[in-house]
C-alpha atoms as a PDB file:
ATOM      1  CA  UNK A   1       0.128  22.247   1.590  1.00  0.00           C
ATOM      2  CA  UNK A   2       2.251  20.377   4.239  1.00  0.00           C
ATOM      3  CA  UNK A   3       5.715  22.029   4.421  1.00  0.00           C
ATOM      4  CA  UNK A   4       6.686  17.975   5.088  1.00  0.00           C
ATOM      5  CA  UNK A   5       4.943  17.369   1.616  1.00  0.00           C
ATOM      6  CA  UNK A   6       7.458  16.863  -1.413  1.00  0.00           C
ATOM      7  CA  UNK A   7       6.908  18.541  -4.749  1.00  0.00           C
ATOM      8  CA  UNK A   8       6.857  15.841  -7.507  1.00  0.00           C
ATOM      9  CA  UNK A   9       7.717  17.538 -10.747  1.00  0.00           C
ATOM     10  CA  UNK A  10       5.879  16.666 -13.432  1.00  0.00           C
ATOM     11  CA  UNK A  11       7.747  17.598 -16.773  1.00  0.00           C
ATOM     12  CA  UNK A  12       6.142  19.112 -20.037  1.00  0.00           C
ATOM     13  CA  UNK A  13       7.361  19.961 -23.183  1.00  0.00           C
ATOM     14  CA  UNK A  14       4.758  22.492 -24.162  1.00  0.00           C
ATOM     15  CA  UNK A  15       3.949  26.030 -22.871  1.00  0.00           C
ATOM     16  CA  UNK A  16       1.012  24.349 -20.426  1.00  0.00           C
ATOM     17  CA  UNK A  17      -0.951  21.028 -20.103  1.00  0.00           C
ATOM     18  CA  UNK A  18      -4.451  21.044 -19.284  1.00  0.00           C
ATOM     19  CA  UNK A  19      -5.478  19.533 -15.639  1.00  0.00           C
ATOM     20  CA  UNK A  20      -7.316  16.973 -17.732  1.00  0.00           C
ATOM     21  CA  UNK A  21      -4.178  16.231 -19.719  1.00  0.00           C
ATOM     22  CA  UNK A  22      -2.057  16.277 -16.227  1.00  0.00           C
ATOM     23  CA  UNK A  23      -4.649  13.553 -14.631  1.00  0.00           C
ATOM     24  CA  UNK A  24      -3.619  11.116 -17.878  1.00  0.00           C
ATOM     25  CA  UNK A  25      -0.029  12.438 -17.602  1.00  0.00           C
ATOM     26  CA  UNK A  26       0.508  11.348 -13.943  1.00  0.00           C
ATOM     27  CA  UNK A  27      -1.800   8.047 -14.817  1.00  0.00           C
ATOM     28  CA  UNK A  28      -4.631   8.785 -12.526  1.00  0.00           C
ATOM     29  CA  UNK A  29      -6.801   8.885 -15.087  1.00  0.00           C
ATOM     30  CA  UNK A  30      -6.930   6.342 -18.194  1.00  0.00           C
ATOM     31  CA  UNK A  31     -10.410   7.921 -19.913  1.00  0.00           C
ATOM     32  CA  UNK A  32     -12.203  11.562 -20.382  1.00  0.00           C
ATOM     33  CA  UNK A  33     -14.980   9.766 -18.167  1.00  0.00           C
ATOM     34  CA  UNK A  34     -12.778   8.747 -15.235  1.00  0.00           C
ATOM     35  CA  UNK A  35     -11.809  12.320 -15.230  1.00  0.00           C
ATOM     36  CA  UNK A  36     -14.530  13.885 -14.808  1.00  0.00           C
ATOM     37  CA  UNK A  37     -15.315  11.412 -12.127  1.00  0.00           C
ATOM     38  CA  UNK A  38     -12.119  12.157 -10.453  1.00  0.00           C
ATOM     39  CA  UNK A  39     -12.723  16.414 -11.052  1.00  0.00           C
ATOM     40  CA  UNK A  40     -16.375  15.551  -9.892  1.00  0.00           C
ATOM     41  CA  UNK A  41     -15.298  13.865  -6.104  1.00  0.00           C
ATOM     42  CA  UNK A  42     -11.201  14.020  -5.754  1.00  0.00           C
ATOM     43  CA  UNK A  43     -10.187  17.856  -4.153  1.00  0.00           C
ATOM     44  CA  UNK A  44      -7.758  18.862  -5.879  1.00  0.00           C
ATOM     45  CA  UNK A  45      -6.184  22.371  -5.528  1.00  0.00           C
ATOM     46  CA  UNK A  46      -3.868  24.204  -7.982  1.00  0.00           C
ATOM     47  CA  UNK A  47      -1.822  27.010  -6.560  1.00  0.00           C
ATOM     48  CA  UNK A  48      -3.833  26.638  -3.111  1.00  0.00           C
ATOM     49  CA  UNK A  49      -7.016  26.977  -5.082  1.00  0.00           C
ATOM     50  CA  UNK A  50      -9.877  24.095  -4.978  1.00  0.00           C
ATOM     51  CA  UNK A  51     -10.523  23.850  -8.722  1.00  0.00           C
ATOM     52  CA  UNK A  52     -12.346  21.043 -10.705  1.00  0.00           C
ATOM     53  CA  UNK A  53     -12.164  22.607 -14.451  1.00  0.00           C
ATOM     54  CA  UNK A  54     -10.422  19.269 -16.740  1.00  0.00           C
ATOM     55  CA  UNK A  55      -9.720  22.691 -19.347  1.00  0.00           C
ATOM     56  CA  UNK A  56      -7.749  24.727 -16.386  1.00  0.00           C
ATOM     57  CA  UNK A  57      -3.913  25.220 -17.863  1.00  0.00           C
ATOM     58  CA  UNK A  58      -1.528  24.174 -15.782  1.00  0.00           C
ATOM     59  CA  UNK A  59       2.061  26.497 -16.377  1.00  0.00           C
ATOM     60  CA  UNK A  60       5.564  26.136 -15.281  1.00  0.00           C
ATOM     61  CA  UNK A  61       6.050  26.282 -11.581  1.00  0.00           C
ATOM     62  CA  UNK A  62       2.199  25.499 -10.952  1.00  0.00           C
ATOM     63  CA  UNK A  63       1.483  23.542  -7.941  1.00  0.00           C
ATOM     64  CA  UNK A  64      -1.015  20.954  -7.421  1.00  0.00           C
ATOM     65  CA  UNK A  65      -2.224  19.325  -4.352  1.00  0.00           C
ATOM     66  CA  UNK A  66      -4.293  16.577  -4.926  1.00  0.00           C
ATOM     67  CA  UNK A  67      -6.165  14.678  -2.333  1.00  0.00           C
ATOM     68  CA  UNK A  68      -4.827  11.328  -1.081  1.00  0.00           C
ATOM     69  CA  UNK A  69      -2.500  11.180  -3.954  1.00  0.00           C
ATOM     70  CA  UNK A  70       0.363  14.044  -3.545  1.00  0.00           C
ATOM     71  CA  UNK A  71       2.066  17.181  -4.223  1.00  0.00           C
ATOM     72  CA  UNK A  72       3.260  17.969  -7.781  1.00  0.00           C
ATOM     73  CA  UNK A  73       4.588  20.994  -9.691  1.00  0.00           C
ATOM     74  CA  UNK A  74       4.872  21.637 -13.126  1.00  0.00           C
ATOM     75  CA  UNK A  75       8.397  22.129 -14.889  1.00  0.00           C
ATOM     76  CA  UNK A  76       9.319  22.892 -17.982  1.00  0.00           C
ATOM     77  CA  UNK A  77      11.521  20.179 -19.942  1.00  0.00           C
ATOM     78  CA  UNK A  78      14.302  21.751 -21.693  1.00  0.00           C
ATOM     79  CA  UNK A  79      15.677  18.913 -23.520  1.00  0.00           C
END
């Protein structure tokens, strides 16, 4: 990633989202088909590494880089 790139955080209020679940979350994706279209041709690396999994669990303090769209990391929502 870009030094120049800003982290978005993306709140959660569970122990971990899936990248499937994050794709909805951030409204990339509307339907389990667009995401696997999106996995399937969008790079899109989490914690510098290219990954394409809709099941991967994103964490806390995860970052992910996702082509043409931006820089987000996960944060954990304390209220």
């Amino acid at each position: 990633m870009k030094e120049s790139e800003i982290m978005k955080p993306v709140k959660i209020t569970t122990e971990y989202i899936t990248l499937g679940q994050f794709l909805k979350w951030i409204n990339l994706s509307s339907s389990g088909g667009e995401t696997k279209m999106i996995l399937e041709t969008v790079q899109i690396n989490v914690n510098g590494e290219l990954e394409n999994r809709r099941g991967k669990k994103l964490y806390p303090k995860d970052e992910v880089l996702i082509q043409n769209v931006g820089a987000f990391v996960i944060v954990q929502n304390d209220d």
